[in-house]
Protein backbone atom coordinates (compact mmCIF):
# COMPACT_ATOMS: atom_id res chain seq x y z
CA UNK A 1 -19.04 -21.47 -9.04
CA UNK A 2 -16.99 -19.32 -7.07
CA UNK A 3 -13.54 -17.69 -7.70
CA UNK A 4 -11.13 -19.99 -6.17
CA UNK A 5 -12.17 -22.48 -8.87
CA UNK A 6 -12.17 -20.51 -11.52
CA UNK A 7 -8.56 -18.63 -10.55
CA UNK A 8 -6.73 -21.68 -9.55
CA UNK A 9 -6.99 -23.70 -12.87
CA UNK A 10 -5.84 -20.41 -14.18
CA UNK A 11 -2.54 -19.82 -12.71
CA UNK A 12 -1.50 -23.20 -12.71
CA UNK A 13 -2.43 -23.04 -16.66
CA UNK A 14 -0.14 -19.79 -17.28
CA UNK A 15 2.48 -21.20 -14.77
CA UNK A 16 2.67 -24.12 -17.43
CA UNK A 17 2.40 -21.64 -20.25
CA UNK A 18 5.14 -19.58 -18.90
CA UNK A 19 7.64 -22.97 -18.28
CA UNK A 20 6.63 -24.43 -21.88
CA UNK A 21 7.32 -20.58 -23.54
CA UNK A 22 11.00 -20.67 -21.48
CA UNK A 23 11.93 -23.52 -22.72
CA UNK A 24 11.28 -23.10 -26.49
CA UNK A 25 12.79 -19.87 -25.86
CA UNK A 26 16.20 -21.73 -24.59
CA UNK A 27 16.25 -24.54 -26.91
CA UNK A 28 15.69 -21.68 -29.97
CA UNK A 29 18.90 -19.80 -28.89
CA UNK A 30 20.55 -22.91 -28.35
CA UNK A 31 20.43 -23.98 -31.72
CA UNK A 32 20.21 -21.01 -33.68
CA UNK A 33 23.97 -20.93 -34.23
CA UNK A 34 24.34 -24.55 -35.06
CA UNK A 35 21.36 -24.19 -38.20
CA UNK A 36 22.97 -20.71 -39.26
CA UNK A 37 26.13 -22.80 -39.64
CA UNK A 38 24.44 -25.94 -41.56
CA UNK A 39 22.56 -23.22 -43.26
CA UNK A 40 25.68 -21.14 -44.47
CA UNK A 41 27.72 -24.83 -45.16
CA UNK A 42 24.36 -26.17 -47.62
CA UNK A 43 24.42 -22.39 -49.57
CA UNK A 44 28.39 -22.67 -50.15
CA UNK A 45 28.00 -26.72 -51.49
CA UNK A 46 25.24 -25.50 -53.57
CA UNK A 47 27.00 -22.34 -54.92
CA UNK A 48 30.21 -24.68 -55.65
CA UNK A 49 27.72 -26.84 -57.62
CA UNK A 50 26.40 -24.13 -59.93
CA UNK A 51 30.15 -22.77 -60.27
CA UNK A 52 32.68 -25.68 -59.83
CA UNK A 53 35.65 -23.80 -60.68
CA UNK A 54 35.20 -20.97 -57.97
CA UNK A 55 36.31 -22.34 -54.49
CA UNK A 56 34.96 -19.05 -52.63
CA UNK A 57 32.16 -16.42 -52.54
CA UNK A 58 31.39 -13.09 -50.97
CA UNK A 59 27.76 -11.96 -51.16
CA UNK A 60 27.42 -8.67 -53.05
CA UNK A 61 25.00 -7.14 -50.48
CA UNK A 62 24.86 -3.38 -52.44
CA UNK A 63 24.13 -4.88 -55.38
CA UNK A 64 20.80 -4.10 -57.28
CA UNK A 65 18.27 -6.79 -56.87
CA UNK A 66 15.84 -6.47 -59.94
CA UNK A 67 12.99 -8.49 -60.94
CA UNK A 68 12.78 -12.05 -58.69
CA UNK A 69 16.67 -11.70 -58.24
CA UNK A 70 16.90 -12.57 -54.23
CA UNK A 71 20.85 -12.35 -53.99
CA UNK A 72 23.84 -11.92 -56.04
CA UNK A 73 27.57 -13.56 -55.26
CA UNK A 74 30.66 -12.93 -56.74
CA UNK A 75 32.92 -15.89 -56.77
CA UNK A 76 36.85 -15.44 -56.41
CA UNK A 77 37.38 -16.20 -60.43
CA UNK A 78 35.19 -13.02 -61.73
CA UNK A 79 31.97 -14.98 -61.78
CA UNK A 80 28.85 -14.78 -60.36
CA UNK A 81 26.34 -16.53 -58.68
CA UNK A 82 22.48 -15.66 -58.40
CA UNK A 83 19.55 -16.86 -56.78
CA UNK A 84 16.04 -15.88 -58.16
CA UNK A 85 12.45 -16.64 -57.13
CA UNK A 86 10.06 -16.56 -60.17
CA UNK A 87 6.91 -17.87 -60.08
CA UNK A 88 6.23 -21.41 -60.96
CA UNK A 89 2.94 -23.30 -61.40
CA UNK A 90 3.01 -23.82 -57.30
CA UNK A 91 4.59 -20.96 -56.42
CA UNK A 92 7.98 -19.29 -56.49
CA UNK A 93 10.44 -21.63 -57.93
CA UNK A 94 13.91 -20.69 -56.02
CA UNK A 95 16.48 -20.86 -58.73
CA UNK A 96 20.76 -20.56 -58.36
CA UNK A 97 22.28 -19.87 -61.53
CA UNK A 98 26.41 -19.69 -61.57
CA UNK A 99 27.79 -17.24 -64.32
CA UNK A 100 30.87 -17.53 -65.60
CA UNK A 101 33.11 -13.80 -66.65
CA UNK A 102 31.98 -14.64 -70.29
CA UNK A 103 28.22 -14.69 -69.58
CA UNK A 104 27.97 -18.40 -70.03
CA UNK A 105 26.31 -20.24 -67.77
CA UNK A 106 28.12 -22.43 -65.38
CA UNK A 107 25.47 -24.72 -63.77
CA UNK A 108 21.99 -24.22 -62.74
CA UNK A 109 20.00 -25.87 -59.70
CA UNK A 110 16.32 -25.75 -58.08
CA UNK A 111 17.14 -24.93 -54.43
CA UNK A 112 13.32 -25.04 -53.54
CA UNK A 113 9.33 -25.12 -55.18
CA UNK A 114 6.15 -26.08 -54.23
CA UNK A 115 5.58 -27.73 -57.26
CA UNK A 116 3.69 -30.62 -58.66
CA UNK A 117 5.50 -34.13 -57.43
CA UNK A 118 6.14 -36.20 -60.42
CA UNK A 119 5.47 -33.12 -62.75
CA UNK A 120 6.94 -29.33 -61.95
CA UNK A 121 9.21 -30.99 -59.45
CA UNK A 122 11.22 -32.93 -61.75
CA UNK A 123 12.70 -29.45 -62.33
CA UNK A 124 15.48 -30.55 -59.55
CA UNK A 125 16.46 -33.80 -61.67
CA UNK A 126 19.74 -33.60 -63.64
CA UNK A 127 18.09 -34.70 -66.87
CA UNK A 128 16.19 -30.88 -66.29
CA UNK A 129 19.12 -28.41 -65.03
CA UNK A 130 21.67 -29.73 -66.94
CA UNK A 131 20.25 -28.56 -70.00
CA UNK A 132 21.43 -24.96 -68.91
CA UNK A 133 25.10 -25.42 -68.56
CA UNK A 134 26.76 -23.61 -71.17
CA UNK A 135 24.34 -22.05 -72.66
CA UNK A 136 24.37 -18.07 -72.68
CA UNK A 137 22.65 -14.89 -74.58
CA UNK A 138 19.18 -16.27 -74.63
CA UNK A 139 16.94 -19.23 -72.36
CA UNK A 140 13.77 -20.20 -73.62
CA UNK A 141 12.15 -23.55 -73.94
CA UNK A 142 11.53 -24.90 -76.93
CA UNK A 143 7.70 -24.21 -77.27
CA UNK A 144 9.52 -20.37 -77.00
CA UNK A 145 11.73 -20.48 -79.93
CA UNK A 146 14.73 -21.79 -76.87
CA UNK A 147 16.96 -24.66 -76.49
CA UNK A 148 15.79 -25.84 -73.54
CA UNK A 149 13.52 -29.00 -73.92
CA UNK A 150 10.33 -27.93 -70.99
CA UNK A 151 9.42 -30.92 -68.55
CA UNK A 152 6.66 -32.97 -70.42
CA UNK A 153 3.45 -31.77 -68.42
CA UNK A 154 5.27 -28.88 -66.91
CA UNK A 155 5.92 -25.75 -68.85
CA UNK A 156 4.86 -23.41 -66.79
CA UNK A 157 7.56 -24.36 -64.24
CA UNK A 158 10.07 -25.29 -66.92
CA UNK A 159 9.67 -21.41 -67.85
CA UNK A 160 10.00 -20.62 -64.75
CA UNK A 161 13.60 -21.77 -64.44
CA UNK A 162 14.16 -20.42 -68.14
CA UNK A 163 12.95 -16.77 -66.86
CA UNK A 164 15.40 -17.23 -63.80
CA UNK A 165 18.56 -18.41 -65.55
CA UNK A 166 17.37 -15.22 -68.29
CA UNK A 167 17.47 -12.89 -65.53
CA UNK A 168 20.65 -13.93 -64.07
CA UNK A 169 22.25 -13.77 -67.62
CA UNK A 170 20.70 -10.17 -68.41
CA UNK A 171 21.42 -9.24 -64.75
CA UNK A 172 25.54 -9.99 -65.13
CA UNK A 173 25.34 -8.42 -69.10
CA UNK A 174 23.91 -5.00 -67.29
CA UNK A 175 26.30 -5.34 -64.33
CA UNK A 176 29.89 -5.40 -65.62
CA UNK A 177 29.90 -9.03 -66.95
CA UNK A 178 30.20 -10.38 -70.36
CA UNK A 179 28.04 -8.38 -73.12
């Protein structure tokens, strides 16, 4: 075998390489602003879900994150809301929790698990998250000495969500919210 054949092959493979990487390249920046956008629109219509009577929020970016707190908001009528990440079952169970200036808790959704279909994932179902509106002080299942009745098969990630929604409530109760 001599060169030619093996050097020819070669350039026209990292000519094609270097047209494919280009392109990927242009279509990323091309629709990098449009996702940020969808992106920032699905975090504000999930925020006014966990906190219906705030119609804005500005992202507290020096506040302290503790535990599996990922970000805290402050919504224009003294409330907050807060995403957290504890683990699950499957993994982290991404939790937003919207606090009210009293310390009660405004509305609670999964935002995104890798739980079990039919079992850890019914955690996103309204029969689930709805249990946790109004509901302040303490969140605990009911195997726990709590109110909240766990997903039949699924207390580990039922627990989950109770140990996000706690550390959202004890999270506002150290940081200038309701005691």
């Amino acid at each position: 075998m001599n060169t030619k054949e093996v050097v020819k092959p070669a350039v026209v493979l990292l000519l094609i390489s270097a047209v494919a990487a280009a392109c990927l390249g242009a279509v990323s920046e091309i629709t990098k602003e449009p996702i940020a956008i969808q992106n920032q629109k699905t975090l504000n219509a999930s925020m006014q879900a966990v906190m219906p009577e705030a119609s804005s929020f500005e992202e507290m970016t020096d506040a302290e994150l503790t535990g599996t707190i990922t970000a805290v908001y402050q919504s224009d009528n003294g409330g907050y809301v807060i995403t957290t990440a504890p683990s699950g079952f499957g993994g982290a169970v991404n939790t937003m929790v919207g606090i009210d200036a009293d310390g009660v808790i405004t509305g609670l959704r999964v935002t995104g698990h890798s739980e079990t279909p039919g079992l850890g994932a019914k955690s996103t179902e309204p029969d689930f998250y709805e249990q946790f509106t109004g509901k302040s002080g303490s969140v605990a299942v009911t195997k726990d000495g709590g109110e909240i009745v766990p997903i039949t098969s699924s207390t580990i990630t039922s627990r989950a969500v109770c140990s996000g929604a706690q550390e959202a409530l004890d999270w506002v109760a150290a940081n200038g919210g309701a005691n």
